[in-house]
PDB file of N, CA and C in Angstrom:
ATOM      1  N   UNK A   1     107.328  48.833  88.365  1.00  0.00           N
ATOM      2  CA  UNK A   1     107.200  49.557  89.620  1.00  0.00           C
ATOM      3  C   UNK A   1     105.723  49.682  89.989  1.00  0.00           C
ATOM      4  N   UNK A   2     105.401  49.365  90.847  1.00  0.00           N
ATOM      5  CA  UNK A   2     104.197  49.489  91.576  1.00  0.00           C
ATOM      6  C   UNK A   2     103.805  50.810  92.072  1.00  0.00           C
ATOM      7  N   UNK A   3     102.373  51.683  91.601  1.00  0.00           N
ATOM      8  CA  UNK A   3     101.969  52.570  91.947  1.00  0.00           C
ATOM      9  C   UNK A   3     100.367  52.584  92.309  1.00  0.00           C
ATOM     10  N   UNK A   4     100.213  53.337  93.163  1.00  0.00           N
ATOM     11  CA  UNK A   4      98.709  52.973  93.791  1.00  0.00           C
ATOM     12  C   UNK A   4      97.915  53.911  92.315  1.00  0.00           C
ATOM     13  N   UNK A   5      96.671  53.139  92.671  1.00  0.00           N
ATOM     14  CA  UNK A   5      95.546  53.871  91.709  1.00  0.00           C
ATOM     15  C   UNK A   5      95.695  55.158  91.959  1.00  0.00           C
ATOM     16  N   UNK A   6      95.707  55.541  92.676  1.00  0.00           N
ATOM     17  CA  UNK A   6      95.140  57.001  93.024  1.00  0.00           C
ATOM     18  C   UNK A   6      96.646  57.984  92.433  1.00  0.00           C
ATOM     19  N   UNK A   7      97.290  57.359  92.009  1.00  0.00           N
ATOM     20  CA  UNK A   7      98.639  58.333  91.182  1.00  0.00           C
ATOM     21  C   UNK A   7      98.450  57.906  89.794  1.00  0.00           C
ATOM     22  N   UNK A   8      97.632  56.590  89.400  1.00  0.00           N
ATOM     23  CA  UNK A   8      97.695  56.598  87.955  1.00  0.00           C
ATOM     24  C   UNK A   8      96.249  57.038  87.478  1.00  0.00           C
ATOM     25  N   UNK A   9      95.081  57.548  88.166  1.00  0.00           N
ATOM     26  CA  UNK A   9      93.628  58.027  87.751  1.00  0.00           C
ATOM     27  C   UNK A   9      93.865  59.346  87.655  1.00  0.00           C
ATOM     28  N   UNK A  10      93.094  60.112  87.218  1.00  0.00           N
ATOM     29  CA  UNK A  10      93.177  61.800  86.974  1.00  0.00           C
ATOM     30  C   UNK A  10      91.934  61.900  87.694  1.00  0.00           C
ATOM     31  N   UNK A  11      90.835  60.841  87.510  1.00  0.00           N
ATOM     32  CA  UNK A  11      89.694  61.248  88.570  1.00  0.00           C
ATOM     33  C   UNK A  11      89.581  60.002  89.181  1.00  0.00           C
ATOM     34  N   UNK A  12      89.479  59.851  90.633  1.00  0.00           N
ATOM     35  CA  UNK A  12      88.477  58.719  91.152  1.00  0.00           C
ATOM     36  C   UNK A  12      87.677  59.626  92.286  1.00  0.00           C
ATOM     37  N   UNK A  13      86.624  58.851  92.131  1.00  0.00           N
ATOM     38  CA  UNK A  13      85.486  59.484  93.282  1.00  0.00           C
ATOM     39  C   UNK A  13      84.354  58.436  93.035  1.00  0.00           C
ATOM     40  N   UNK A  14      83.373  58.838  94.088  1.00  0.00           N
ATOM     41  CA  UNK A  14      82.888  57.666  94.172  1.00  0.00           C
ATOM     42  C   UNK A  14      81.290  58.837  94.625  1.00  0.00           C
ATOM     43  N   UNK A  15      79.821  58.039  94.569  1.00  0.00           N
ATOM     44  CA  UNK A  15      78.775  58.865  94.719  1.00  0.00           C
ATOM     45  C   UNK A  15      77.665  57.615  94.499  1.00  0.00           C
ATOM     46  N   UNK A  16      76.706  58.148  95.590  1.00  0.00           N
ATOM     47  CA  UNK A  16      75.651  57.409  94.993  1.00  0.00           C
ATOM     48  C   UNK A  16      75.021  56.895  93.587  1.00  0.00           C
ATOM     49  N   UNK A  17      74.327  56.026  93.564  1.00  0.00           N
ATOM     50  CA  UNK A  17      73.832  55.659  92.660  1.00  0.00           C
ATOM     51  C   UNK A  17      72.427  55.191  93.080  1.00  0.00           C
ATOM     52  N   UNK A  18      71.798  55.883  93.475  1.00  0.00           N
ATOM     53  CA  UNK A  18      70.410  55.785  93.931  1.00  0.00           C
ATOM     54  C   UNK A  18      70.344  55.285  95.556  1.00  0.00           C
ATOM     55  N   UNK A  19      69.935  55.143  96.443  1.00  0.00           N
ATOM     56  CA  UNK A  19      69.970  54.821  97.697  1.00  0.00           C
ATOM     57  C   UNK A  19      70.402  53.872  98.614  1.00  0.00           C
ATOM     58  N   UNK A  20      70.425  52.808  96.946  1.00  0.00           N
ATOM     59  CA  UNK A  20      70.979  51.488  97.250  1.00  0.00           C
ATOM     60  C   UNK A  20      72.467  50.925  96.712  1.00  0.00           C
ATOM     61  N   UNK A  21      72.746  51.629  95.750  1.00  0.00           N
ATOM     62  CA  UNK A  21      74.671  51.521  95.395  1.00  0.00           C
ATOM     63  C   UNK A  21      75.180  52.590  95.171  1.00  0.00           C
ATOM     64  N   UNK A  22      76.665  52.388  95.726  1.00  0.00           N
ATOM     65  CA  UNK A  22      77.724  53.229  95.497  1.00  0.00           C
ATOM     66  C   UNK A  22      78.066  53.402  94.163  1.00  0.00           C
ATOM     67  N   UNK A  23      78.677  54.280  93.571  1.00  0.00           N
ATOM     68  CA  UNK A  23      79.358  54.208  92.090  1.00  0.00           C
ATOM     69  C   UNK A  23      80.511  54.389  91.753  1.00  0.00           C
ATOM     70  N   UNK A  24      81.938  54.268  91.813  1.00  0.00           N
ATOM     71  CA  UNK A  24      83.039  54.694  91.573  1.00  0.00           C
ATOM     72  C   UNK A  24      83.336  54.806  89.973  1.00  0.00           C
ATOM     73  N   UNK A  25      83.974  56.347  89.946  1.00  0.00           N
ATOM     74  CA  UNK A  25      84.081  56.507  88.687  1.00  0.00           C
ATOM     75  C   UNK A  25      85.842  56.820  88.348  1.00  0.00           C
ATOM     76  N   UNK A  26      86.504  56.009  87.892  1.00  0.00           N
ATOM     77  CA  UNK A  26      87.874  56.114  87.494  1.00  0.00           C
ATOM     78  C   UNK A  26      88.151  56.327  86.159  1.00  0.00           C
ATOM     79  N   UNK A  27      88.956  57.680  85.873  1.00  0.00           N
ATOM     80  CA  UNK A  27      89.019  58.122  84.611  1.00  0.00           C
ATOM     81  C   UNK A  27      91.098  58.440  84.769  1.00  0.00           C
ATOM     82  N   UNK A  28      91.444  58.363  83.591  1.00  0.00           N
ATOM     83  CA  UNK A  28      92.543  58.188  83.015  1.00  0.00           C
ATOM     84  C   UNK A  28      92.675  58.825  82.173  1.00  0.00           C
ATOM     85  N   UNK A  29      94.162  59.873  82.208  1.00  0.00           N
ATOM     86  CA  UNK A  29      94.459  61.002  81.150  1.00  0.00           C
ATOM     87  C   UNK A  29      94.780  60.301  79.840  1.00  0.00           C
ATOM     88  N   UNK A  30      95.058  59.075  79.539  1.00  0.00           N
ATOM     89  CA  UNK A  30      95.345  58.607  78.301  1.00  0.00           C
ATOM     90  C   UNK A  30      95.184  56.857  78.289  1.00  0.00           C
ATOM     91  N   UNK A  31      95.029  56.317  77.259  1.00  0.00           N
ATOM     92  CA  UNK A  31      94.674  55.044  77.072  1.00  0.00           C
ATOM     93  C   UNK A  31      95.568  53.560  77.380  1.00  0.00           C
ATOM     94  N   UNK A  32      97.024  54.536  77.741  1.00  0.00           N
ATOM     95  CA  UNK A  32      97.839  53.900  78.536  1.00  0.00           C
ATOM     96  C   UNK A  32      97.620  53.236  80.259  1.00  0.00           C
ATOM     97  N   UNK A  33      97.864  54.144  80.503  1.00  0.00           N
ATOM     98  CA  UNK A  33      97.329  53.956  81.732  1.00  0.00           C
ATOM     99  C   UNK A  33      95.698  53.462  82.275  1.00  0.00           C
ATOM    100  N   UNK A  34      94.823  53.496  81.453  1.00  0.00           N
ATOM    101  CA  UNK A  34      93.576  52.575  81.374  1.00  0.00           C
ATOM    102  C   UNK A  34      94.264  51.171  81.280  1.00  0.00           C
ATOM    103  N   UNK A  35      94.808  50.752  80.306  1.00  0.00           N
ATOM    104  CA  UNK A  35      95.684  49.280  79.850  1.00  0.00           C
ATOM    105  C   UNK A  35      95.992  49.035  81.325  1.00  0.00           C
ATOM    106  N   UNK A  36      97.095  50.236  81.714  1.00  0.00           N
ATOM    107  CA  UNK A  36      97.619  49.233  82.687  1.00  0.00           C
ATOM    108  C   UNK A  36      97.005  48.945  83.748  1.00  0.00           C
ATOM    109  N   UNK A  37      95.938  49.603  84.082  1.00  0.00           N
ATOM    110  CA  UNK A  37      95.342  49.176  84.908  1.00  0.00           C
ATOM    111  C   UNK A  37      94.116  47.792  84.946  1.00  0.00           C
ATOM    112  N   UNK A  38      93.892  47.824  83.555  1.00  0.00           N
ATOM    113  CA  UNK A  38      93.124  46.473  83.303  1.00  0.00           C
ATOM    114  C   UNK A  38      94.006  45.312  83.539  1.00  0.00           C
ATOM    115  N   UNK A  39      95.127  45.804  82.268  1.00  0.00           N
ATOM    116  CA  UNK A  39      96.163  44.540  82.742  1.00  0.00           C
ATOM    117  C   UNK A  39      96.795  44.177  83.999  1.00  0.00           C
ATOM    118  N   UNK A  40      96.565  44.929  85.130  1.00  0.00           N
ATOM    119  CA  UNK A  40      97.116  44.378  86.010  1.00  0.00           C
ATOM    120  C   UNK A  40      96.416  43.315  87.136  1.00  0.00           C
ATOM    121  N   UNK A  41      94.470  43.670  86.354  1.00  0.00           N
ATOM    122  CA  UNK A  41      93.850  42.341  87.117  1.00  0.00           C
ATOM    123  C   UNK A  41      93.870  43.026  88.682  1.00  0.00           C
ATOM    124  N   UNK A  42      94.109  43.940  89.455  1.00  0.00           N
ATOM    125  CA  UNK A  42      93.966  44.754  90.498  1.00  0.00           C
ATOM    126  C   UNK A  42      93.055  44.951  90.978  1.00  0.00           C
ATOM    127  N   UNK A  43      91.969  45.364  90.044  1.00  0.00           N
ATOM    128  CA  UNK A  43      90.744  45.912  89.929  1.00  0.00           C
ATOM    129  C   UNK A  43      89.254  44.346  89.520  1.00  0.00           C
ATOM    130  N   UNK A  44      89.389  43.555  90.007  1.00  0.00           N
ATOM    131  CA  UNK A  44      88.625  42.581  90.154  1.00  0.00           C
ATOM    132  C   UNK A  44      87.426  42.300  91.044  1.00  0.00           C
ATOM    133  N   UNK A  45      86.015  41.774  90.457  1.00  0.00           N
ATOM    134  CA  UNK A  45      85.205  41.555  91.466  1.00  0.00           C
ATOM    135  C   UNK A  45      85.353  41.217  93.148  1.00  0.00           C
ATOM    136  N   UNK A  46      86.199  40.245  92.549  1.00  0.00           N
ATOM    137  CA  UNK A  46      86.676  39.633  94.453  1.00  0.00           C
ATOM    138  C   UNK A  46      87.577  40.854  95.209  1.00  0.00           C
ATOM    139  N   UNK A  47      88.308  41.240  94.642  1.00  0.00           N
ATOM    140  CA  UNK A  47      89.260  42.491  95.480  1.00  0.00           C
ATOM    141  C   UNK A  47      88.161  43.249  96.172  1.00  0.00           C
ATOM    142  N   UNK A  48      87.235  43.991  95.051  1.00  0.00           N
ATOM    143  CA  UNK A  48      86.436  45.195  95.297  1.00  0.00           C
ATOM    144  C   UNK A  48      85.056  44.140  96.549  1.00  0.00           C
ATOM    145  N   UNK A  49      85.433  43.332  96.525  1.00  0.00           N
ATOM    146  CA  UNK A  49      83.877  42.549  97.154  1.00  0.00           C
ATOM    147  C   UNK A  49      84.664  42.235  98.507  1.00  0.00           C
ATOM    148  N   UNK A  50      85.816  42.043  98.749  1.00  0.00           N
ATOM    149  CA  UNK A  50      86.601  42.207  99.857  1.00  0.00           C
ATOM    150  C   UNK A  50      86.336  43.178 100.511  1.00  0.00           C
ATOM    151  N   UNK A  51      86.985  44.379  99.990  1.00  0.00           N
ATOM    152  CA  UNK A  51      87.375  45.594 100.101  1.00  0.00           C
ATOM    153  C   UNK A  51      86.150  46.020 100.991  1.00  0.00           C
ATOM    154  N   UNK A  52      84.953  46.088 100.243  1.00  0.00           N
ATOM    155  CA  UNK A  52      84.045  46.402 100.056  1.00  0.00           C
ATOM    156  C   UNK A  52      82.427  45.501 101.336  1.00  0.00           C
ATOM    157  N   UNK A  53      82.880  44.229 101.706  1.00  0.00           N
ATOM    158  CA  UNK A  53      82.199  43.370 102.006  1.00  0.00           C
ATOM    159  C   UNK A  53      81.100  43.110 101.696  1.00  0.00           C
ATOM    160  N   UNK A  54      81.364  43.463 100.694  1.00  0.00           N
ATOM    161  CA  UNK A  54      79.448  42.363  99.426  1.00  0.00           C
ATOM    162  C   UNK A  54      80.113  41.730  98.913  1.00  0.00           C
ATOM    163  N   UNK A  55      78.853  41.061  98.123  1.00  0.00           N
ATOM    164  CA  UNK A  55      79.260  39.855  97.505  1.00  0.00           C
ATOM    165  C   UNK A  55      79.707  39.902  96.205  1.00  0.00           C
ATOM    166  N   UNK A  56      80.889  39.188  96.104  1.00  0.00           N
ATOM    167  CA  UNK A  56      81.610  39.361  94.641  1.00  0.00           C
ATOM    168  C   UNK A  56      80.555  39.510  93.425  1.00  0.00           C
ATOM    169  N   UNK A  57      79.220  38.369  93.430  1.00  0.00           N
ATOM    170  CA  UNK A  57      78.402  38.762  92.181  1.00  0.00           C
ATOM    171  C   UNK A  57      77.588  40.223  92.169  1.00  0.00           C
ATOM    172  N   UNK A  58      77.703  40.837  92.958  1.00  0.00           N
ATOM    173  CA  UNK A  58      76.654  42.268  93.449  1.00  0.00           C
ATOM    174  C   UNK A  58      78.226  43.333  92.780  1.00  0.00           C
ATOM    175  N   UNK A  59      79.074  42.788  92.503  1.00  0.00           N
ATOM    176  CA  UNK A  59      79.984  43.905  92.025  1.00  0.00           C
ATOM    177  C   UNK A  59      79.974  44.039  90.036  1.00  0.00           C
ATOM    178  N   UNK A  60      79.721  45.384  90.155  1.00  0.00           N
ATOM    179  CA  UNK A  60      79.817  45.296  88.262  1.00  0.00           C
ATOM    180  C   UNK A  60      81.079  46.240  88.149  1.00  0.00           C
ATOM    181  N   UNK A  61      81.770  45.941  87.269  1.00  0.00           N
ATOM    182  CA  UNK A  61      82.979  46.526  87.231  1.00  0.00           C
ATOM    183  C   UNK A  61      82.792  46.595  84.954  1.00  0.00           C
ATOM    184  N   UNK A  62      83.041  48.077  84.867  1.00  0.00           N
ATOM    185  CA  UNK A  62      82.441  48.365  83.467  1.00  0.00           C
ATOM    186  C   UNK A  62      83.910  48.982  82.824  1.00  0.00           C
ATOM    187  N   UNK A  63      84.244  49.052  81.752  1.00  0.00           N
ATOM    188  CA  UNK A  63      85.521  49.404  81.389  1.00  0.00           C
ATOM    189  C   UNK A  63      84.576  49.972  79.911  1.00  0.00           C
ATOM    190  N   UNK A  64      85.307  51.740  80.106  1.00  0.00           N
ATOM    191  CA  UNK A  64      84.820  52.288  78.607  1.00  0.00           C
ATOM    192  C   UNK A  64      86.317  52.873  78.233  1.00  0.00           C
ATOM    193  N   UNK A  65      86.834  52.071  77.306  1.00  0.00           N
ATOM    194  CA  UNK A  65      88.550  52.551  76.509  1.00  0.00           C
ATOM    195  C   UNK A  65      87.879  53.308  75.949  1.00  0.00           C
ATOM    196  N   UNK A  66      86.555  53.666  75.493  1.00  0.00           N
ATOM    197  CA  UNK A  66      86.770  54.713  74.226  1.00  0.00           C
ATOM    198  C   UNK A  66      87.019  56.088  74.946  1.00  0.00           C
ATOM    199  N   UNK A  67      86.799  56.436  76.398  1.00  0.00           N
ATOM    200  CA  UNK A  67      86.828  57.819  77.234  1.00  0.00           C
ATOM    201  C   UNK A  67      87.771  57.385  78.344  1.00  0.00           C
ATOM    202  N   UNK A  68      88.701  56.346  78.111  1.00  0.00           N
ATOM    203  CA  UNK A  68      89.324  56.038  79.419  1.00  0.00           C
ATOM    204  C   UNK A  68      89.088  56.009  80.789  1.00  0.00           C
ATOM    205  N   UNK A  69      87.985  55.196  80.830  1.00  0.00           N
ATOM    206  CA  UNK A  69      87.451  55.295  82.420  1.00  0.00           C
ATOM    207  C   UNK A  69      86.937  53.653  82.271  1.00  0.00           C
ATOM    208  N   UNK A  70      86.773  53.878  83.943  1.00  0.00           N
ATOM    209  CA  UNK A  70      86.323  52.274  84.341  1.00  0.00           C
ATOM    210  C   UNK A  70      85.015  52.781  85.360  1.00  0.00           C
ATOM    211  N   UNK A  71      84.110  52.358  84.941  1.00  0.00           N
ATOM    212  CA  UNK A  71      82.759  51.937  86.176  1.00  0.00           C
ATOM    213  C   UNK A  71      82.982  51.272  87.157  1.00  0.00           C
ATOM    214  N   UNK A  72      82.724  51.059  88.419  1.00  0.00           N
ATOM    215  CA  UNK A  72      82.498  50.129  89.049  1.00  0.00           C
ATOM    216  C   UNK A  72      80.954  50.576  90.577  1.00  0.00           C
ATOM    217  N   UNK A  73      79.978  49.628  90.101  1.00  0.00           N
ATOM    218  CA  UNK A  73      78.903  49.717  90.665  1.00  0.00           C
ATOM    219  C   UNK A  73      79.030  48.760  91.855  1.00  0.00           C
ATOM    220  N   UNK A  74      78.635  48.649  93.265  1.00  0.00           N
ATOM    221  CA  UNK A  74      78.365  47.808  94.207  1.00  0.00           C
ATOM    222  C   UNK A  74      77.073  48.086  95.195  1.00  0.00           C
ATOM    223  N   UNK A  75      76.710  47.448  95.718  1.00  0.00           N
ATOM    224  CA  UNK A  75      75.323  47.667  96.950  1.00  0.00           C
ATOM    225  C   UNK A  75      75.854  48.257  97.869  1.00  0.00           C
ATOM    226  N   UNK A  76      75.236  48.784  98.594  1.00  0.00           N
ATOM    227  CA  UNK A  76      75.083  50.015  99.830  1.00  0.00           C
ATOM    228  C   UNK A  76      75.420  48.565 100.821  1.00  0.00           C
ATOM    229  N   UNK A  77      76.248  49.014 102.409  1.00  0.00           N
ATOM    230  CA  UNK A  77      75.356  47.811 103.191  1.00  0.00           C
ATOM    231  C   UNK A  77      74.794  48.623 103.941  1.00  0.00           C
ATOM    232  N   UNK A  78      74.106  49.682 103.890  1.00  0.00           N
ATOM    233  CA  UNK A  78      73.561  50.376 104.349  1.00  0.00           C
ATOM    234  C   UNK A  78      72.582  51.484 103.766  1.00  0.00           C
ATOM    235  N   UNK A  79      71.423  51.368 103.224  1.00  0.00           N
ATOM    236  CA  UNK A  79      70.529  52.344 102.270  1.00  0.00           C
ATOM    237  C   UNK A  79      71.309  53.567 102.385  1.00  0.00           C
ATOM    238  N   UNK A  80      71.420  54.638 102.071  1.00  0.00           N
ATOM    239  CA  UNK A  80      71.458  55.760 101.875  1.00  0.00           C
ATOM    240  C   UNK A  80      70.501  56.466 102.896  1.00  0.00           C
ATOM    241  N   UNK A  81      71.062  57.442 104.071  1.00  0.00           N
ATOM    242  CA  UNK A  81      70.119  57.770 105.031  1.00  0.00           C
ATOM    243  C   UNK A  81      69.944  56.976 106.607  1.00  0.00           C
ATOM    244  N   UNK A  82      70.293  55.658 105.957  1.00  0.00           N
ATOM    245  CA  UNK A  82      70.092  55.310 107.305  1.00  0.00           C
ATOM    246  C   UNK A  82      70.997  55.428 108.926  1.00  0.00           C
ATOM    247  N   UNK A  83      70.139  55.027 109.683  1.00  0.00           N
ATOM    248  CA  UNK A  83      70.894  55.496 111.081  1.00  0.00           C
ATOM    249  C   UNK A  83      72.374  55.219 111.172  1.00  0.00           C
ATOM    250  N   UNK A  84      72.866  53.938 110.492  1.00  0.00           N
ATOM    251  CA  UNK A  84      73.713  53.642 110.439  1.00  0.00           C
ATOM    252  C   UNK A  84      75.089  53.797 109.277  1.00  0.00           C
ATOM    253  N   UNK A  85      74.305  54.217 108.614  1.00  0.00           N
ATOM    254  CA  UNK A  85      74.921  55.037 107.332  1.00  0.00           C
ATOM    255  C   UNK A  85      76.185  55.915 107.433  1.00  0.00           C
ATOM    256  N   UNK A  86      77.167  55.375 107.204  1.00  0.00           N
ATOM    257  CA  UNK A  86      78.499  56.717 107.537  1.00  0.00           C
ATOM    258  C   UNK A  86      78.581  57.636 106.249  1.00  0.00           C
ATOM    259  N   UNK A  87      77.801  57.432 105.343  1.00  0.00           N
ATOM    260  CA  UNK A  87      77.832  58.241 104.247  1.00  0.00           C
ATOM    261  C   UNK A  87      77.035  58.344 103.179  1.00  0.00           C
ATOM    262  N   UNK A  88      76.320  59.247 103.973  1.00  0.00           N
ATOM    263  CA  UNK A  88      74.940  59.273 103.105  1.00  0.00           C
ATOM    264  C   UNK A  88      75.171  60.026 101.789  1.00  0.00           C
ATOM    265  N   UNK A  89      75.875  60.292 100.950  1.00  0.00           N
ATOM    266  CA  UNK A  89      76.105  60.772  99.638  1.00  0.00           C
ATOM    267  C   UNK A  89      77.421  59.581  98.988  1.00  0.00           C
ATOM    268  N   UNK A  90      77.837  58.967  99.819  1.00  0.00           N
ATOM    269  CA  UNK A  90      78.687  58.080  98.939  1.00  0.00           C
ATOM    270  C   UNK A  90      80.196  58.560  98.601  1.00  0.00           C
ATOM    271  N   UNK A  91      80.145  59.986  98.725  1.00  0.00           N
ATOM    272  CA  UNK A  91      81.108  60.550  98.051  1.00  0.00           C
ATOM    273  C   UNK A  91      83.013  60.233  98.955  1.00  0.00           C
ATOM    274  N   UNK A  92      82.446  59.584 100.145  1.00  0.00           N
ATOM    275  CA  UNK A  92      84.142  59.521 100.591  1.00  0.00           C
ATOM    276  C   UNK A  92      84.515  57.883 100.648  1.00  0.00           C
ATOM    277  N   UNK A  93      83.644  57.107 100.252  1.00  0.00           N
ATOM    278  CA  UNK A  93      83.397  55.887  99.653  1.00  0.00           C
ATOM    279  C   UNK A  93      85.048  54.778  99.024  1.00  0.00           C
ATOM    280  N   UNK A  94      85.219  55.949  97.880  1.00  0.00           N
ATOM    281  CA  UNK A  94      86.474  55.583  97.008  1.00  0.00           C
ATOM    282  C   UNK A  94      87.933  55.628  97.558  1.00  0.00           C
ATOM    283  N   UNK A  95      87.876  55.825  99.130  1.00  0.00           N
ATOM    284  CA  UNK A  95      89.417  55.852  99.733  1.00  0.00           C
ATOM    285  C   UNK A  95      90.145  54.404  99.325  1.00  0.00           C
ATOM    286  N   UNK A  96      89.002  53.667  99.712  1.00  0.00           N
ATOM    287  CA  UNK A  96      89.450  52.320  99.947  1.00  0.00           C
ATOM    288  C   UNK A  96      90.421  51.619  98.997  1.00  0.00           C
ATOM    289  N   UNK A  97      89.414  52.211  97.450  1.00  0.00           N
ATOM    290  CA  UNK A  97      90.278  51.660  96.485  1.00  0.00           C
ATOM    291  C   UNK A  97      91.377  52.534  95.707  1.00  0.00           C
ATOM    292  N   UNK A  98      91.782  53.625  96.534  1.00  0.00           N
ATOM    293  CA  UNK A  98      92.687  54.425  95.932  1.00  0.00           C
ATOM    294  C   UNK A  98      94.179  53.621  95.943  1.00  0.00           C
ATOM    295  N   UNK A  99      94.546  53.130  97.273  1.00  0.00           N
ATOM    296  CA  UNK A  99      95.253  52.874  97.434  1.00  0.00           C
ATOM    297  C   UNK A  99      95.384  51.235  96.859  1.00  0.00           C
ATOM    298  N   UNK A 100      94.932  50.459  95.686  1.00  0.00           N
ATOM    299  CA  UNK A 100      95.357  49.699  95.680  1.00  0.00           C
ATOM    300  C   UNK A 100      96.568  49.445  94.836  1.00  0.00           C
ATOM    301  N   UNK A 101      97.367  48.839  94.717  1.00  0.00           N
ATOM    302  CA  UNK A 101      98.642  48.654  94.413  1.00  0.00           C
ATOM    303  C   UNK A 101      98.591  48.365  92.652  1.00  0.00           C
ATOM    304  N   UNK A 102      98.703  49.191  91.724  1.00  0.00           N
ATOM    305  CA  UNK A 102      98.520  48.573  90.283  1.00  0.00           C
ATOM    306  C   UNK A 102      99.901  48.150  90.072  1.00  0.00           C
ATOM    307  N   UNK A 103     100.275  46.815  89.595  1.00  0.00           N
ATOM    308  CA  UNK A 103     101.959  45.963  89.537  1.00  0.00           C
ATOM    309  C   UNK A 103     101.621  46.617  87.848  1.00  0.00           C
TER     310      UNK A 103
END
C-alpha cells in the first residue's frame, strides 16, 4: 500500500543551510520505516532535482540508520533574502516532498 512520506516521517521540515541551501531533515520513529523508505528508491537525486529544479548532481541525499533519519541538502535558486526569495528561512520548503508516494 502506498503512503505519502509525510505519514511515514515523525519529523520532516526543511531550513536553511546557510544562504545558499535548503536542508531537509527526515526522521523516523523506528528503523523500519527508514528501510522502507530507502527501499522504495522514492527519495532519489533526480526526483528531488525535479521536484526541486536543480541539478540532480547539486542534490546530496545522506542516510543515518543509526538515528533513523535521512539528510537531504540542495542549492537555493534563490540566495536567502533575496527580492525574489519566497522563503527566506527555508522552513516551508519541505511541502513538496511530503507528499511523495513511498510504494
Amino acid at each position: 500500500m502506498a503512503r505519502k512520506l509525510i505519514e511515514i516521517a515523525q519529523i520532516l521540515r526543511s531550513k536553511n543551510a546557510g544562504p545558499l541551501f535548503i536542508t531537509f531533515d527526515i526522521m523516523f520513529d523506528n528503523h523500519e520505516d527508514l528501510k522502507t523508505v530507502l527501499d522504495s528508491h522514492a527519495l532519489d537525486e533526480t526526483i528531488i532535482a525535479q521536484l526541486y529544479n536543480v541539478d540532480g548532481q547539486d542534490v546530496s541525499i545522506i542516510p543515518y540508520e543509526i538515528v533513523n533519519a535521512i539528510k537531504i541538502t540542495i542549492p537555493r535558486t534563490n540566495v536567502s533574502g533575496d527580492i525574489e526569495d519566497d522563503d527566506i528561512y527555508g522552513c516551508q520548503k519541505h511541502l513538496k516532498i511530503a507528499n511523495i508516494l513511498i510504494l
